[in-house]
Protein backbone atom coordinates (compact mmCIF):
# COMPACT_ATOMS: atom_id res chain seq x y z
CA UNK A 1 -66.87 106.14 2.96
CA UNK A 2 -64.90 105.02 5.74
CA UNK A 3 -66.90 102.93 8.16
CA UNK A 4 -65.49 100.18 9.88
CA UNK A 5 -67.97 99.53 12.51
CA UNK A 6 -71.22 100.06 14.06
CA UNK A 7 -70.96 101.45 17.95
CA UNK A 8 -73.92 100.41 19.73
CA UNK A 9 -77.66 99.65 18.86
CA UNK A 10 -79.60 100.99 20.93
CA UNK A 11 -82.62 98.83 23.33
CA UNK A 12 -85.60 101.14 24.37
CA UNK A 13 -86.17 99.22 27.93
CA UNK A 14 -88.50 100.75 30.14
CA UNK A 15 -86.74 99.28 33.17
CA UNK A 16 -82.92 98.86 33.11
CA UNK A 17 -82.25 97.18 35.66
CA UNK A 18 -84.68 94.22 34.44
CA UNK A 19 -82.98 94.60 31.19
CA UNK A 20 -79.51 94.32 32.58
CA UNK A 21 -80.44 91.38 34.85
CA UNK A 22 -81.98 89.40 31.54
CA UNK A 23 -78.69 90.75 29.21
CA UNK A 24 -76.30 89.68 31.89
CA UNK A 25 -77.93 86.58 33.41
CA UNK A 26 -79.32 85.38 30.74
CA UNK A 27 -77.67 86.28 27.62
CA UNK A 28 -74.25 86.52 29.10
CA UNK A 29 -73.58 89.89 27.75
CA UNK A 30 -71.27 91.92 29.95
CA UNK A 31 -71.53 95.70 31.31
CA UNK A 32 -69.60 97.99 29.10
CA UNK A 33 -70.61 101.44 30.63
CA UNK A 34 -73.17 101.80 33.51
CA UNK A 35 -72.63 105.82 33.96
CA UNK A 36 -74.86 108.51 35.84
CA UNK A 37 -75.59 110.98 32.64
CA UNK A 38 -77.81 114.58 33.23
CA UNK A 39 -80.23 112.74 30.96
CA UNK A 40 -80.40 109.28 32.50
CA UNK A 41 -78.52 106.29 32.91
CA UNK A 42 -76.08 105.41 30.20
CA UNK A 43 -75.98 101.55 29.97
CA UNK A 44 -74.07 99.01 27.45
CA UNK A 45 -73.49 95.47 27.14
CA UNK A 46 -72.34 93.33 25.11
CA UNK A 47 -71.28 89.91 24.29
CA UNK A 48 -67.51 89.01 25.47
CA UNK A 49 -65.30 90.56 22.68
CA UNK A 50 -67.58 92.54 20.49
CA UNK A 51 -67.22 95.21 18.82
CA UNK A 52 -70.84 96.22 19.32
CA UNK A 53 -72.57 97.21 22.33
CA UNK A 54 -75.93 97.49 23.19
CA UNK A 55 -77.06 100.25 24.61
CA UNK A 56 -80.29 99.72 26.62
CA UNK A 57 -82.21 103.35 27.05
CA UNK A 58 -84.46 103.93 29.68
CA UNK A 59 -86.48 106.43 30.14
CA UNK A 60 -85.23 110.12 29.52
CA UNK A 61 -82.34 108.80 27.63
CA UNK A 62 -84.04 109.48 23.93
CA UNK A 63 -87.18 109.53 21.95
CA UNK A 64 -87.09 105.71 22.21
CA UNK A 65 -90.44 103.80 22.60
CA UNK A 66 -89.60 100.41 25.29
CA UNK A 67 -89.91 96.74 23.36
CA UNK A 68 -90.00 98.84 19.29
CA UNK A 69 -86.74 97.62 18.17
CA UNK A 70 -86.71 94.23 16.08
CA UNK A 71 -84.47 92.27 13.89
CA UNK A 72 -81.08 92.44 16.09
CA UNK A 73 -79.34 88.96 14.63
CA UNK A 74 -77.19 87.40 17.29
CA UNK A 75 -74.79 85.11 16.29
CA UNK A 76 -74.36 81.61 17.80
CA UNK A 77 -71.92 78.73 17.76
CA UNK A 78 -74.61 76.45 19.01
CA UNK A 79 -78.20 77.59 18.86
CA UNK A 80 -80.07 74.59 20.13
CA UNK A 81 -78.18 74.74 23.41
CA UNK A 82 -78.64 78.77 23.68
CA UNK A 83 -82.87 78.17 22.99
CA UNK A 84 -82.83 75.85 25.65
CA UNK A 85 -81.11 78.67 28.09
CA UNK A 86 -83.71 80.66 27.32
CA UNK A 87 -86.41 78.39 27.80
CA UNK A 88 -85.14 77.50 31.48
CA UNK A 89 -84.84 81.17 31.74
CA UNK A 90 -88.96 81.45 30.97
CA UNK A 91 -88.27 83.30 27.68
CA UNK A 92 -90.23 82.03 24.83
CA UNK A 93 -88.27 81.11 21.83
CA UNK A 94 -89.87 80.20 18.50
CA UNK A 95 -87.34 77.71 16.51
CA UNK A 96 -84.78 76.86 16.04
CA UNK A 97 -85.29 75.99 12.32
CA UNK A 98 -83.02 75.08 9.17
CA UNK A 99 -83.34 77.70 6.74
CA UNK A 100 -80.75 77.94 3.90
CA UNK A 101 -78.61 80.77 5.51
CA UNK A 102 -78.25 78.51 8.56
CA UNK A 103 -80.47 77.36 11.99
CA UNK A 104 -82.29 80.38 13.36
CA UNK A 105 -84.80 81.02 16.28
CA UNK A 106 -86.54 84.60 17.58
CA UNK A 107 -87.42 85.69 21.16
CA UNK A 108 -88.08 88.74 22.55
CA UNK A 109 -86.43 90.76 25.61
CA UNK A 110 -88.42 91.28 28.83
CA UNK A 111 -89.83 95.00 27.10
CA UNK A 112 -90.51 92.99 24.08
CA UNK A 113 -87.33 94.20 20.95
CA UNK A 114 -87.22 91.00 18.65
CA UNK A 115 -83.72 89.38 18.88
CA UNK A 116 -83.37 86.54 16.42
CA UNK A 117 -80.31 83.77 17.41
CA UNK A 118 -78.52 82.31 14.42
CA UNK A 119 -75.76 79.45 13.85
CA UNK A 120 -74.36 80.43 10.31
CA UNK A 121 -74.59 77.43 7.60
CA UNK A 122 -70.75 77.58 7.35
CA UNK A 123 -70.44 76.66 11.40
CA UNK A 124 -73.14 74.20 10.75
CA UNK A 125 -71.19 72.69 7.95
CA UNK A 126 -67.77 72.69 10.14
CA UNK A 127 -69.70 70.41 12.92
CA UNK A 128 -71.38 68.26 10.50
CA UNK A 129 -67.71 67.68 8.67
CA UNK A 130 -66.21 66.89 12.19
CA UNK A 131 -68.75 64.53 13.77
């Protein structure tokens, strides 16, 4: 095997430009393709510098149920500061809590796919060491 990379996930959404407003204004994810496809709208974010995108399907553009994807782990430098984004934002965010792989909290996306925000032990440890 040869893999070096997953692509894109793809976000059922069942409104993308609700979903692009909360991934972009929100999140700060940035547009990586916004194209006019036979089949629908073909639109990816993504956080600054990934090598992931997400790709968030609307309607026509799959077999894709809105809000049924769960489990997407975002890494964060500093998740206590990115909860409270998201709580000024109106999203409800349970966490963040110390668990022994690091400080984690979940929220959901306006259609409802579970996201989960984490801040890794190892960064955790780094800060701790500095302070």
């Amino acid at each position: 095997m040869n893999i070096t990379h997953a692509s894109f996930v793809t976000l059922p959404v069942a409104d993308q430009d609700r979903a692009l407003r909360f991934y972009t204004d929100v999140l700060g994810f940035e547009i990586t393709a916004d194209l006019d496809m036979p089949q629908g709208r073909w639109l990816q974010v993504a956080p600054k510098g990934a090598q992931t995108v997400f790709t968030l399907s609307g309607p026509g553009m799959g077999d894709f149920e809105p809000g049924s994807t769960r489990g997407i782990m975002l890494v964060t430098t500093d998740v206590d500061a990115d909860c409270a984004r998201l709580a000024e934002a109106g999203t409800a965010v349970q966490g963040p809590d110390d668990l022994p792989w690091g400080r984690m909290a979940t929220f959901r996306d306006p259609d409802g796919n579970g996201l989960m925000l984490l801040t890794e032990a190892r960064h955790q440890e780094r800060e701790e060491g500095d302070a």
